[in-house]
N, C-alpha and C. Protein backbone atom coordinates (compact mmCIF):
# COMPACT_ATOMS: atom_id res chain seq x y z
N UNK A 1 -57.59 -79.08 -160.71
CA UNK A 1 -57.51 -78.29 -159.49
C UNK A 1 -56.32 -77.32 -159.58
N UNK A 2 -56.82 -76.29 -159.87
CA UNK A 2 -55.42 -75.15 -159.63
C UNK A 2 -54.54 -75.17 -158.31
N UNK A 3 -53.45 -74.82 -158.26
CA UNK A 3 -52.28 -75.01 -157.84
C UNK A 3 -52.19 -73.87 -157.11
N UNK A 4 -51.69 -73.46 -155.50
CA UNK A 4 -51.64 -72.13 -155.28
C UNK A 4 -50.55 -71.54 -155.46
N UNK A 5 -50.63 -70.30 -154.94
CA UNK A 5 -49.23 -69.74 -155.19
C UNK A 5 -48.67 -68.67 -154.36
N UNK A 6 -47.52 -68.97 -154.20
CA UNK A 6 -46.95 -67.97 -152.52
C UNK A 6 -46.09 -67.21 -153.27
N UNK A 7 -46.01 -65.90 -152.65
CA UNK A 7 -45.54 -64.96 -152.69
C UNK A 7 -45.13 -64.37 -151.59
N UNK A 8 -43.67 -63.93 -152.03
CA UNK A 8 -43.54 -62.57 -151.00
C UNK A 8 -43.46 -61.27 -151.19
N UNK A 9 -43.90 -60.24 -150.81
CA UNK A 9 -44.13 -59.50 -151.12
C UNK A 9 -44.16 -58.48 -150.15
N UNK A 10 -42.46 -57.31 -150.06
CA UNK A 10 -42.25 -56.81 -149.17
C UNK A 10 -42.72 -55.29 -149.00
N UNK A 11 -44.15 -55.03 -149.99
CA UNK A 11 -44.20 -53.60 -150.05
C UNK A 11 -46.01 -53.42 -149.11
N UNK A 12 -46.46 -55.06 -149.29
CA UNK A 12 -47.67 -54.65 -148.07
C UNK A 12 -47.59 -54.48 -147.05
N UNK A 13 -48.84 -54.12 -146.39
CA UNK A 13 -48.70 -53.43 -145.09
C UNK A 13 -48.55 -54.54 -143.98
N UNK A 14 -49.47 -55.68 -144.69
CA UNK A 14 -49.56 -56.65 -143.36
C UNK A 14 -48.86 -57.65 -143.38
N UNK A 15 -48.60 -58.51 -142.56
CA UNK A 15 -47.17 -59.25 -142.48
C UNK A 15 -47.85 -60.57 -143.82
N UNK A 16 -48.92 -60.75 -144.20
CA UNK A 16 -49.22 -61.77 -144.92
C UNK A 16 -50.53 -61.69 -144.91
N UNK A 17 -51.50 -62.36 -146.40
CA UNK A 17 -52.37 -62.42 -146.52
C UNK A 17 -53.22 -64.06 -147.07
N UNK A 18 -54.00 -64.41 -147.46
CA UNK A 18 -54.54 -65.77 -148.24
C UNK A 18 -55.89 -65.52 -148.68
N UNK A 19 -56.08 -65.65 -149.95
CA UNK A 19 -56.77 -65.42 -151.10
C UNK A 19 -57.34 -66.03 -151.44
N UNK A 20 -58.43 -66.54 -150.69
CA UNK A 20 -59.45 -67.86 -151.16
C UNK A 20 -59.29 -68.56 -152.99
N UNK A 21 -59.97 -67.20 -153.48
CA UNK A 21 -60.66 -66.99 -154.86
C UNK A 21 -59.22 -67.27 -155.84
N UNK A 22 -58.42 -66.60 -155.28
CA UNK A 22 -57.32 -66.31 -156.22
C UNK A 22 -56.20 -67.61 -156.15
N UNK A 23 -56.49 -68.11 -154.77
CA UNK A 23 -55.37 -69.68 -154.37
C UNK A 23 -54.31 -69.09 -154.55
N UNK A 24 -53.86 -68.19 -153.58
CA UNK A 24 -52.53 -67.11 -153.23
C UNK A 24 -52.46 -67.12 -151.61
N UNK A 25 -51.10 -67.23 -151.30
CA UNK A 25 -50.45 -66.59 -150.34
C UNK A 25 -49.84 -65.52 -150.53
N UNK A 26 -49.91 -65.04 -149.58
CA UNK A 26 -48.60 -63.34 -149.80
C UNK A 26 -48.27 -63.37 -148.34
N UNK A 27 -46.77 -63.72 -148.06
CA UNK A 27 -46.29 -63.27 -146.67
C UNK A 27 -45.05 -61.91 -147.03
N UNK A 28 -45.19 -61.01 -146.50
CA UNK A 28 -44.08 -59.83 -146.26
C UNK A 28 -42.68 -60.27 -145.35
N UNK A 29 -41.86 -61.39 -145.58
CA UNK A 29 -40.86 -60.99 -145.07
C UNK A 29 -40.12 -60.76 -144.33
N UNK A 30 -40.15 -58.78 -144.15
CA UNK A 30 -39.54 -58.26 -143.89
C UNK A 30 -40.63 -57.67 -142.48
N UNK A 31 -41.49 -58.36 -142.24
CA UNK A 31 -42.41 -57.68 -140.99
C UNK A 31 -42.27 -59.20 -139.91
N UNK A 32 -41.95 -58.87 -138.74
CA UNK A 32 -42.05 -60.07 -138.00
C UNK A 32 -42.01 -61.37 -137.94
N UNK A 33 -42.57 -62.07 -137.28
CA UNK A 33 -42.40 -63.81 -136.94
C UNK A 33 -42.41 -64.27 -138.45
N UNK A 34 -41.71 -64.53 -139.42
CA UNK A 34 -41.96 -64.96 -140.30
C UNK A 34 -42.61 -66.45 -140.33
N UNK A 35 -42.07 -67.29 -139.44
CA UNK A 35 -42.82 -68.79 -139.40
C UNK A 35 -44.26 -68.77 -139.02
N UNK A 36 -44.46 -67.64 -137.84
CA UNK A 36 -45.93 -67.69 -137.19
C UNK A 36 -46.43 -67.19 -138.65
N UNK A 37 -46.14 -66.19 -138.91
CA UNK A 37 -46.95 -65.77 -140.23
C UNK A 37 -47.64 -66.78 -141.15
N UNK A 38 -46.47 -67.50 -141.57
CA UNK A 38 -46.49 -68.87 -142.77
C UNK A 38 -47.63 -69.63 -141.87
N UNK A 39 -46.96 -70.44 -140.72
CA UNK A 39 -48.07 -71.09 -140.43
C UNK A 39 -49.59 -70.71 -140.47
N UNK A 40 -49.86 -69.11 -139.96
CA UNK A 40 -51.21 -68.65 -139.71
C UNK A 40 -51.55 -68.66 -141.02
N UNK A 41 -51.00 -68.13 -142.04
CA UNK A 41 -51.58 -67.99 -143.71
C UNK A 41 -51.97 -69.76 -144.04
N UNK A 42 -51.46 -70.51 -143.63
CA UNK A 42 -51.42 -71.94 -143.96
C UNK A 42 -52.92 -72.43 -143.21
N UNK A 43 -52.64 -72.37 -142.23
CA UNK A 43 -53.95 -72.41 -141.70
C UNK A 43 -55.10 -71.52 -142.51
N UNK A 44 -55.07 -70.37 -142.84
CA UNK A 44 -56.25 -69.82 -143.50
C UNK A 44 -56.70 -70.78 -144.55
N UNK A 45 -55.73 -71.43 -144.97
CA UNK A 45 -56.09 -72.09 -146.38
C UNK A 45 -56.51 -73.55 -145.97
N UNK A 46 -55.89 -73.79 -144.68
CA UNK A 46 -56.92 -75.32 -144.50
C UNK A 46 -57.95 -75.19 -143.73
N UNK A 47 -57.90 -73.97 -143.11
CA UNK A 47 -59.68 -73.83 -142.32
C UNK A 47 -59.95 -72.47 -142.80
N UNK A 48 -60.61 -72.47 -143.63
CA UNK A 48 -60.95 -71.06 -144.37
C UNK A 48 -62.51 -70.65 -143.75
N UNK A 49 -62.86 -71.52 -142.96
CA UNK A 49 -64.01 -70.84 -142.81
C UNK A 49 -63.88 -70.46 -140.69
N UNK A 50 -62.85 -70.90 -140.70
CA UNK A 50 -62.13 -70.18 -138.99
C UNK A 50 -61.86 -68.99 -139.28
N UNK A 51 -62.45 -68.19 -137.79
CA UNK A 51 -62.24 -66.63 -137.62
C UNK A 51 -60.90 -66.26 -137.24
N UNK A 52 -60.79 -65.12 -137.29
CA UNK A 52 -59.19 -64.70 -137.18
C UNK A 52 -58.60 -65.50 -136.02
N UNK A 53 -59.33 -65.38 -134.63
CA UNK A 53 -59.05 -66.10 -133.45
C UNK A 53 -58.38 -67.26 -134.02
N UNK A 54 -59.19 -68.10 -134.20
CA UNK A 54 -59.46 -69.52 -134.33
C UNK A 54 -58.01 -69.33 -134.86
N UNK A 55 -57.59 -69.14 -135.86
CA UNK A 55 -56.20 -69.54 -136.69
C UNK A 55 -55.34 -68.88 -136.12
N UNK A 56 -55.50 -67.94 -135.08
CA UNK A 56 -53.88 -67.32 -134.65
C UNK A 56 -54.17 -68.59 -133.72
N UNK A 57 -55.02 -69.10 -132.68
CA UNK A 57 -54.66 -70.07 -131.98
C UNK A 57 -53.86 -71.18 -132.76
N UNK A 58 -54.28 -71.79 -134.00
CA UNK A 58 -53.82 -72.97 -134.62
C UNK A 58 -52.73 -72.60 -134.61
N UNK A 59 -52.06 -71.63 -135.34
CA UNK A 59 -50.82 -71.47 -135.74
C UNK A 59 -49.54 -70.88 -134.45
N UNK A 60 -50.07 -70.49 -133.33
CA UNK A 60 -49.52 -70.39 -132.37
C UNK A 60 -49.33 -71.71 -131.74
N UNK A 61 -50.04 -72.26 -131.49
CA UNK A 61 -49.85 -74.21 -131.08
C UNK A 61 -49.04 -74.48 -131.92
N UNK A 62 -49.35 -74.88 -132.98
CA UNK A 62 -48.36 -75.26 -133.84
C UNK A 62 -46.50 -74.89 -133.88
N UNK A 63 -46.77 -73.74 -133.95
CA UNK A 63 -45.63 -73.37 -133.64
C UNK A 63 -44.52 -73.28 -132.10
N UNK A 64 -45.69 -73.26 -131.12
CA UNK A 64 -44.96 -73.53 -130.42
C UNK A 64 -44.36 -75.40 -129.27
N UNK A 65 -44.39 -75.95 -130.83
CA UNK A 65 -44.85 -77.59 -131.41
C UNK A 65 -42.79 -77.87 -131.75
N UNK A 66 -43.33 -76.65 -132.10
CA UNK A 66 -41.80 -76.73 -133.83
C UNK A 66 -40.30 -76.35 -133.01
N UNK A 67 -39.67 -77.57 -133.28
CA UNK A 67 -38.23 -77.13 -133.00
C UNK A 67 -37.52 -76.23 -133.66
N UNK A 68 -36.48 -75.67 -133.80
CA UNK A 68 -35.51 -74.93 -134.32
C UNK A 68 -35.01 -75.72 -136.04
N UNK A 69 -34.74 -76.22 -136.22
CA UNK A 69 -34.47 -77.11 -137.80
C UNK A 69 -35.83 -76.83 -138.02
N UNK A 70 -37.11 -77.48 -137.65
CA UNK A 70 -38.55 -77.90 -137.95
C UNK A 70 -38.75 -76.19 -138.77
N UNK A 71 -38.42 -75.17 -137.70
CA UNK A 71 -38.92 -73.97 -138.31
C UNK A 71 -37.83 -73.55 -139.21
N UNK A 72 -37.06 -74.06 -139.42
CA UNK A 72 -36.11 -73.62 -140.63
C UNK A 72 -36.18 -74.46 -141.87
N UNK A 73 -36.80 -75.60 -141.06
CA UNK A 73 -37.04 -76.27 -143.05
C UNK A 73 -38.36 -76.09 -143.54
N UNK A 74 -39.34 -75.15 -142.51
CA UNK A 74 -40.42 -74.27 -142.77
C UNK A 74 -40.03 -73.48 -144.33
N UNK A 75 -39.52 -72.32 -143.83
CA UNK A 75 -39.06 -71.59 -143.92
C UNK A 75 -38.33 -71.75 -145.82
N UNK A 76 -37.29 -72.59 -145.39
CA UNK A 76 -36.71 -73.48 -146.70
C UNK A 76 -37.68 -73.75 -147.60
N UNK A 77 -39.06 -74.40 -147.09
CA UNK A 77 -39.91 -75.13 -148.06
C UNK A 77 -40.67 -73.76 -148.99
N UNK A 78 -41.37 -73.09 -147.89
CA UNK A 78 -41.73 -71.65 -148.24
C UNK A 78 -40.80 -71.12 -149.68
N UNK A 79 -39.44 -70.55 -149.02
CA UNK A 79 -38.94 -69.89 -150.00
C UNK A 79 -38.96 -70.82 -151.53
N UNK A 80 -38.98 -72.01 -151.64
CA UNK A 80 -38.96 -72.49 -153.02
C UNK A 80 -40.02 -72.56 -153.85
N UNK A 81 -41.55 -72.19 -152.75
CA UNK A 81 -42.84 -72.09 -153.31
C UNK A 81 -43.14 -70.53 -153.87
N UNK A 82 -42.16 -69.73 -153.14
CA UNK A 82 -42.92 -68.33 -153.27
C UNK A 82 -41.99 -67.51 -154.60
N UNK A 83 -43.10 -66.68 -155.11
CA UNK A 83 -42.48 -65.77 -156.14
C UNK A 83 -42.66 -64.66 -155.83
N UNK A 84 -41.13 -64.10 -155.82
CA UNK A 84 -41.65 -62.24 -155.42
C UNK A 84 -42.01 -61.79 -156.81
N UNK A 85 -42.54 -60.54 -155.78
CA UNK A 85 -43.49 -59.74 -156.43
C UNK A 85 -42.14 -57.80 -156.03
């Protein structure tokens, strides 16, 4: 089973993307909520067949779940998975 792989990548347009085929994340950074982002890309990859709706809801619950540390050792975990680009 291939392994995915996160990236950041501060030159796209959208704050983050998830890549079925390819088993990629790409979050930007440098564009907004960075945790909502992570979470919503995270969610794409465990309900991949939920519509855009569906996963901004998940990842909005979720997040607004998450304490202050909770979203910083988010965050922490993220940066050690991702390779810029």
């Amino acid at each position: 089973m291939t392994q995915w792989q996160y990236k950041a990548d501060r030159k796209m347009h959208a704050y983050g993307d998830t890549d079925d085929k390819k088993k990629r994340i790409r979050i930007n950074p440098s564009k907004g909520d960075v945790v909502n982002t992570i979470l919503h890309e995270e969610a794409h990859k465990l309900y991949p067949k939920k519509n855009e709706k569906q996963v901004r809801k998940i990842a909005a619950k979720k997040e607004k779940k998450m304490s202050l540390p909770e979203m910083a050792n988010l965050i922490k975990r993220m940066a050690k998975k991702i390779k810029r680009t």
